[in-house]
Protein backbone atom coordinates (compact mmCIF):
# COMPACT_ATOMS: atom_id res chain seq x y z
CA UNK A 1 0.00 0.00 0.00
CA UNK A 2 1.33 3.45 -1.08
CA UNK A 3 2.10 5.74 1.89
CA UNK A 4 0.27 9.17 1.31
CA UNK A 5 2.65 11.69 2.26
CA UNK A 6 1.61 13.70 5.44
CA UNK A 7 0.83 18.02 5.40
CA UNK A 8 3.53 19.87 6.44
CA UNK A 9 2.46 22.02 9.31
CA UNK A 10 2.24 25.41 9.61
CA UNK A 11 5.51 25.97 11.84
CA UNK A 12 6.72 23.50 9.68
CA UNK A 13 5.90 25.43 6.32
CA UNK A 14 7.93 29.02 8.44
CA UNK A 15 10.79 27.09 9.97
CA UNK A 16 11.96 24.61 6.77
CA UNK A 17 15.15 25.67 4.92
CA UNK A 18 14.64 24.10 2.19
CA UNK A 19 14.65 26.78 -0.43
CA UNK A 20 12.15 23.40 -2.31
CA UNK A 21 10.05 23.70 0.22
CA UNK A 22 6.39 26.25 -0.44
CA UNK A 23 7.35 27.06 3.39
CA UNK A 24 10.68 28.49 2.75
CA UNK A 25 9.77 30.35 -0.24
CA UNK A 26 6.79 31.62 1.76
CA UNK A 27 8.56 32.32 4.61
CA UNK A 28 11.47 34.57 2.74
CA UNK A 29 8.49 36.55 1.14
CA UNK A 30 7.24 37.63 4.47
CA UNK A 31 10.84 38.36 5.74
CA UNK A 32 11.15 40.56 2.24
CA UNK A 33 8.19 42.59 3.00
CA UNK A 34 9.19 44.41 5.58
CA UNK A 35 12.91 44.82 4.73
CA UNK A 36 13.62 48.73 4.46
CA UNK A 37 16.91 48.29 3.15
CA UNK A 38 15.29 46.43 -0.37
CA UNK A 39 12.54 48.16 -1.87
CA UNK A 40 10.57 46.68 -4.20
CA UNK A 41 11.11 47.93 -8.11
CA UNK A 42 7.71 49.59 -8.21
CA UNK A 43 8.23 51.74 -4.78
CA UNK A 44 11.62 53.08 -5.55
CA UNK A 45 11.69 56.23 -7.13
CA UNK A 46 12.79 56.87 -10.77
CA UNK A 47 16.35 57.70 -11.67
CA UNK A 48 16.57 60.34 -14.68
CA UNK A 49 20.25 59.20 -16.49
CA UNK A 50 18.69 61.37 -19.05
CA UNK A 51 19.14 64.36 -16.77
CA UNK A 52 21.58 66.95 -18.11
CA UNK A 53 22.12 69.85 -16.78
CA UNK A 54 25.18 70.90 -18.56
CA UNK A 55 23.98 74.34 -19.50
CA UNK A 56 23.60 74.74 -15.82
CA UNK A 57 20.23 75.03 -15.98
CA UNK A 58 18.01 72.87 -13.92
CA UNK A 59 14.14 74.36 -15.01
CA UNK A 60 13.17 75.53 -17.79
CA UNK A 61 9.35 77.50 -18.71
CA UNK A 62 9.28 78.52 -22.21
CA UNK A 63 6.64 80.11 -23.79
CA UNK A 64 3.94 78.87 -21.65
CA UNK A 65 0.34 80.07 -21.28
CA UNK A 66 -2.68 79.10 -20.06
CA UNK A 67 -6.37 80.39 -19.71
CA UNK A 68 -9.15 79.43 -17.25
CA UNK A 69 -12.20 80.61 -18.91
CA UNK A 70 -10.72 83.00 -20.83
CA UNK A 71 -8.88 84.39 -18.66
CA UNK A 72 -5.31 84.29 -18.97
CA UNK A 73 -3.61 82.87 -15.68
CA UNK A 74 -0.19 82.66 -17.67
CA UNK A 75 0.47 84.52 -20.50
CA UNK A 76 3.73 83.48 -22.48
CA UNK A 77 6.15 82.60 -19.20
CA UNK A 78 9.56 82.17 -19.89
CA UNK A 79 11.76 81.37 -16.56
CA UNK A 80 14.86 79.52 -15.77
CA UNK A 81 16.12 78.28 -12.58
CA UNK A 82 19.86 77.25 -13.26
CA UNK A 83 21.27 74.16 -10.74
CA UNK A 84 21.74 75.01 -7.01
CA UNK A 85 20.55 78.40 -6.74
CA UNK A 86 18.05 79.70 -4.39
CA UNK A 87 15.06 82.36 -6.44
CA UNK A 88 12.46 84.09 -5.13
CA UNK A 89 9.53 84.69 -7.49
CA UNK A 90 7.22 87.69 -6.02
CA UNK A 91 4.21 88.90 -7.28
CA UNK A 92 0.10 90.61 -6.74
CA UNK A 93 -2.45 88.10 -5.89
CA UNK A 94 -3.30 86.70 -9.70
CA UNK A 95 -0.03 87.15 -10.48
CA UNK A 96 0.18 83.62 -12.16
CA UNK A 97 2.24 82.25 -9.02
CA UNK A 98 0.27 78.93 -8.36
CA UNK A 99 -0.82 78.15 -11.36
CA UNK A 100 2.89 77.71 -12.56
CA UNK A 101 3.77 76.08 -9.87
CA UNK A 102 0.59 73.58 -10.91
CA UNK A 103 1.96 73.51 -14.13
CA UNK A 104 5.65 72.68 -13.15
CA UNK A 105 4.01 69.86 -10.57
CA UNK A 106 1.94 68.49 -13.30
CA UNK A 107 -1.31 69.70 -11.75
CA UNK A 108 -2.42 71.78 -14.63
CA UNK A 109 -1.71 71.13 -18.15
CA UNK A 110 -0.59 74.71 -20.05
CA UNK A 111 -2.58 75.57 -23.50
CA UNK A 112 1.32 76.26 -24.91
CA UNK A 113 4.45 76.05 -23.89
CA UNK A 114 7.21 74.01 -22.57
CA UNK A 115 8.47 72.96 -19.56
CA UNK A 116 11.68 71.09 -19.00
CA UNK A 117 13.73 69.19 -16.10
CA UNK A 118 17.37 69.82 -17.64
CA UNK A 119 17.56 69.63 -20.95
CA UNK A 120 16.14 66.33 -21.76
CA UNK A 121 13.19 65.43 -19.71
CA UNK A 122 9.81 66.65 -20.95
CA UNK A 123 7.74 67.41 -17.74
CA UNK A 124 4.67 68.06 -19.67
CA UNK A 125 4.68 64.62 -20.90
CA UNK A 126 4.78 63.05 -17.46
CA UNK A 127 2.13 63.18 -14.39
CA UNK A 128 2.42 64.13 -11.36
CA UNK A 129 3.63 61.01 -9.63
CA UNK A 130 6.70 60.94 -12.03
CA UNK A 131 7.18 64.24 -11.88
CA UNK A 132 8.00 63.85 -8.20
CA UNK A 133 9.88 60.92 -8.75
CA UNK A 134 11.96 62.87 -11.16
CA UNK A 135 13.23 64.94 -8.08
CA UNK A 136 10.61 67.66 -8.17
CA UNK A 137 9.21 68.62 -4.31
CA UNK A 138 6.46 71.12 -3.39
CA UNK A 139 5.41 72.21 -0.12
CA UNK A 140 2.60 73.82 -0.01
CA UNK A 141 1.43 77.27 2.30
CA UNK A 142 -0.29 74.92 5.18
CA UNK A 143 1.90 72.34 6.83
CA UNK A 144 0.65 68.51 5.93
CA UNK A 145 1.94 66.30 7.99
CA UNK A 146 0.93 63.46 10.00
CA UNK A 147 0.14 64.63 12.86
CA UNK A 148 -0.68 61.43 14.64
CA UNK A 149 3.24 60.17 14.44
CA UNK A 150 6.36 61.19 15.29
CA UNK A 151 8.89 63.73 14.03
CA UNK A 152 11.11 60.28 13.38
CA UNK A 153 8.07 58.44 12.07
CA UNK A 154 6.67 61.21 9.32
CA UNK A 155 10.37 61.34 8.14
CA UNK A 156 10.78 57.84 7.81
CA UNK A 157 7.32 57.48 5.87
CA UNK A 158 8.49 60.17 3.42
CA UNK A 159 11.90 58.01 2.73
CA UNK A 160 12.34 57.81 -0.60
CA UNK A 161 10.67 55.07 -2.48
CA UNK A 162 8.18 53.89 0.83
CA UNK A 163 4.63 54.34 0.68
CA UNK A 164 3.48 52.12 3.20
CA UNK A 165 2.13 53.74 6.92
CA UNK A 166 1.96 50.11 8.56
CA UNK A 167 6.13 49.36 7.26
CA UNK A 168 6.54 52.49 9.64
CA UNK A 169 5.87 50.67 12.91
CA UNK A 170 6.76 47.12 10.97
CA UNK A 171 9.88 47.08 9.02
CA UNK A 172 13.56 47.38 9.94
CA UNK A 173 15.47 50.45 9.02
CA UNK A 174 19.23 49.63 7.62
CA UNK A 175 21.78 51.77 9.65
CA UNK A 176 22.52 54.18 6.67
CA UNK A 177 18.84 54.92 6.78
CA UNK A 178 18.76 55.87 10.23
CA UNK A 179 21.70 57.89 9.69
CA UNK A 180 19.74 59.92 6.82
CA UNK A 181 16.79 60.31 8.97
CA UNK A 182 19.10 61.76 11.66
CA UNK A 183 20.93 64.34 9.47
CA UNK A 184 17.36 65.60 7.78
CA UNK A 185 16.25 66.32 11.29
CA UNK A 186 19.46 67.94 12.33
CA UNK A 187 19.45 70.45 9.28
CA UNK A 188 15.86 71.04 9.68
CA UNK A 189 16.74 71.64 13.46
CA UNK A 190 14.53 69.02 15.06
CA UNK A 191 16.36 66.73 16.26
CA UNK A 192 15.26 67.46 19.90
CA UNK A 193 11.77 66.25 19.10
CA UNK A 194 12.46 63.19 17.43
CA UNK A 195 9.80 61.34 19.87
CA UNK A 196 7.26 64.73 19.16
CA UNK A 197 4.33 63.59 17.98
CA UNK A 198 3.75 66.32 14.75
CA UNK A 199 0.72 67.57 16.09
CA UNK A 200 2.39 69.36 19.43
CA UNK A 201 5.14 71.22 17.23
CA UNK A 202 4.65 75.08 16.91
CA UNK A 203 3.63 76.01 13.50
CA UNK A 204 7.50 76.56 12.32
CA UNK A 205 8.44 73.54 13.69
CA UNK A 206 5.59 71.76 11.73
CA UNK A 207 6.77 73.97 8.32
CA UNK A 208 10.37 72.17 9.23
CA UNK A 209 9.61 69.10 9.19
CA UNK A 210 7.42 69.28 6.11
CA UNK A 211 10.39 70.48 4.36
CA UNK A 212 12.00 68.24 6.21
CA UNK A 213 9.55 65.36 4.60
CA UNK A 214 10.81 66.44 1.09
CA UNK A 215 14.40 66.57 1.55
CA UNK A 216 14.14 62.16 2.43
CA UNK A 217 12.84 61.93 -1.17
CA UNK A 218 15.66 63.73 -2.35
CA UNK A 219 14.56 66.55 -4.77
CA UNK A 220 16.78 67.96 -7.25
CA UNK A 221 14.17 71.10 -7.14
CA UNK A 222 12.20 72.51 -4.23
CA UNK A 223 9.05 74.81 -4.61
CA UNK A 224 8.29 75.78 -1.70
CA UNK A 225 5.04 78.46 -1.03
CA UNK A 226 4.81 81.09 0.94
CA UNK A 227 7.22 79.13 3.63
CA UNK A 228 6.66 81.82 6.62
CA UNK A 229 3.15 82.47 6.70
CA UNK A 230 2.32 83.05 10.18
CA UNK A 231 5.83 82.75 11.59
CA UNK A 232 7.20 84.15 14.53
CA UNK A 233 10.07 86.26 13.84
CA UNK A 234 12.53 83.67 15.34
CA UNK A 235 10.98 81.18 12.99
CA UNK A 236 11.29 82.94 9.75
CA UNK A 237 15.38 83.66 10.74
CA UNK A 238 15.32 80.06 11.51
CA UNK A 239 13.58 79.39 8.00
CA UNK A 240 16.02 82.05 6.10
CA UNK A 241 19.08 79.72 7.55
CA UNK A 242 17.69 76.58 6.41
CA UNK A 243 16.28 77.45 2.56
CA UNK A 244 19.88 79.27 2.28
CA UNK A 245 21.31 76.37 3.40
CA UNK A 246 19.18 73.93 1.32
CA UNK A 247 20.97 76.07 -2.17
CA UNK A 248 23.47 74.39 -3.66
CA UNK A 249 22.63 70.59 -3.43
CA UNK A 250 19.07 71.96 -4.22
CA UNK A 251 17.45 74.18 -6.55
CA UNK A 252 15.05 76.34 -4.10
CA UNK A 253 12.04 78.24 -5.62
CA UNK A 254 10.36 80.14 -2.72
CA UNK A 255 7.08 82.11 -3.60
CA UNK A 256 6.87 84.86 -1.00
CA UNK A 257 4.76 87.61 -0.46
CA UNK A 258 6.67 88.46 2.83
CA UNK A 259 9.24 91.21 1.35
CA UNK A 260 11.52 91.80 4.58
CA UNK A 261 11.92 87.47 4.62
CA UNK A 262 12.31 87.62 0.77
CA UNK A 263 15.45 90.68 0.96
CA UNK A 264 17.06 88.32 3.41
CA UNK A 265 17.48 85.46 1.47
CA UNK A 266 17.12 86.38 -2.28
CA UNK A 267 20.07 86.83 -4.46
CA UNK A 268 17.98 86.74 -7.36
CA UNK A 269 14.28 87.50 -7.63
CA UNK A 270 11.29 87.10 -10.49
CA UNK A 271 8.17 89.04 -10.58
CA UNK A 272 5.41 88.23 -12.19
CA UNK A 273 2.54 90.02 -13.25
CA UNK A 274 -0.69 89.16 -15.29
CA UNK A 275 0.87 85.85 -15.84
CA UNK A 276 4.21 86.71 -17.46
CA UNK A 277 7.35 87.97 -16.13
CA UNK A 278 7.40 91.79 -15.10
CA UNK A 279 11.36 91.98 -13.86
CA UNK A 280 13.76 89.89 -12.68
CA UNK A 281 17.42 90.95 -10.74
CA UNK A 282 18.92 91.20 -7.59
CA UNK A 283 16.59 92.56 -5.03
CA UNK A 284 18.01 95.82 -5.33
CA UNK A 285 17.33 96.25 -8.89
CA UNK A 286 13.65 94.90 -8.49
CA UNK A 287 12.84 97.31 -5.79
CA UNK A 288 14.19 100.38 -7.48
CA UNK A 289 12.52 98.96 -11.32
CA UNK A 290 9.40 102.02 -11.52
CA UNK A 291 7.40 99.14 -13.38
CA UNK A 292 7.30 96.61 -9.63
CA UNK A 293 6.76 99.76 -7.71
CA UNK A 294 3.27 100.41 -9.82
CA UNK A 295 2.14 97.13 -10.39
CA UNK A 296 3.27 95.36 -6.44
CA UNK A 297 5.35 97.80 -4.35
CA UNK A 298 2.42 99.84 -3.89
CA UNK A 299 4.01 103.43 -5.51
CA UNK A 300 3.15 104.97 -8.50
């Protein structure tokens, strides 16, 4: 009489070794799934080789327009943002400022134009999703962050390439990790409240770590709105120091409406008016330009 060969049981099917075994192969998959240091293909974010930046320019907006009902909320934009540098773009409500930053993001689609990451990477034929996975950031006015977690455990959920809130309190972190998570909260200056939950930081503090959020998914450009909105004056110095520090290893785009926070960290400014660019210079030459003083400065 044939012998009928017996179930393997369940500790037997998470213990075997036998990479032959539906057990093993089971059990490695589990182990896999909550291993930070290997992200799966379709979690990590994309790499760009075709990124060039040569020409030392980083963004390019050419030509670009766009209407809402007839109304023109661009109107033939050209602006470039060259690799590393830190610009302030300034301008009256309906100036155009959010809608190019939708249109940069991949929110909005422009009626004509272009819009390039370096010199080779179309953004307008990419959504949003890959546009951030390009290396494109943007924080918006309010803070969003979780504030039901930790300082530590909103920075490790915006690590680049995880998506997943239960991995958070799940998965492993690999020691270079931790050490990544540890220098974003030192330059972002919270490394004190590493145990915080979000939602007892002051408002700066939350604005920090939001930032803070974008630098783990390692952005080659930051648009960042209106970052000191209801700041205390030791927060927006605080702010000033980091977005200067951020220039350099980041292309920083900071829409502002704040003039006294904009003078102490602009080397370079835009204004925009009726959708297209007005002036752009040092702040010097955009505060004495007699066309900024009508149209935003408030003289005639």
């Amino acid at each position: 009489m044939t012998t009928m060969p017996q179930p393997l049981s369940p500790q037997k099917l998470l213990k075997d070794d036998n990479d032959n075994l539906p057990g093993s192969r089971f059990r490695k998959r589990m182990k896999n799934l909550v291993r930070r240091d290997q992200v799966f293909e379709f979690l990590k974010p994309q790499h760009h080789p075709l990124l060039d930046t040569r020409h030392n320019i980083l963004l390019y907006i050419e030509g670009v327009t766009k209407s809402f009902d007839g109304f023109k909320a661009i109107d033939d934009l050209n602006l470039y943002i060259k690799e590393g540098e830190l610009r302030c773009i300034i301008g009256p409500n309906g100036a155009g400022k959010t809608t190019m930053m939708d249109i940069i993001t991949g929110k909005t689609r422009p009626d004509e134009g272009q819009v390039w990451l370096g010199s080779n990477i179309n953004l307008l034929k990419m959504d949003e999703a890959e546009i951030a996975n390009a290396g494109i950031g943007r924080k918006f006015q309010k803070p969003t962050v979780f504030e039901c977690l930790s300082v530590w455990h909103n920075l490790e959920l915006a690590m680049a390439g995880e998506r997943h809130v239960l991995g958070v309190f799940r998965a492993r972190l690999s020691g270079e990790q931790r050490d990544e998570i540890e220098r974003v909260m030192a330059l972002v200056g919270l490394s004190l409240h590493a145990r915080a939950l979000a939602g007892n930081l002051s408002h700066g503090q939350k604005q920090w770590l939001e930032i803070g959020m974008l630098l783990m998914q390692k952005p080659k450009l930051l648009l960042v709105d209106e970052p000191v909105a209801g700041m205390t004056h030791q927060e927006m110095d605080r702010t000033a120091e980091l977005l200067t520090s951020l220039a350099g290893e980041h292309s920083v785009v900071v829409v502002e409406h704040d003039m006294d926070f904009v003078r102490s960290i602009a080397s370079k400014v835009s204004v925009l008016h009726q959708g297209h660019l007005l002036a752009e210079g040092s702040m010097g030459e955009i505060q004495s330009d007699p066309r900024v003083k009508e149209v935003y400065l408030g003289e005639s």
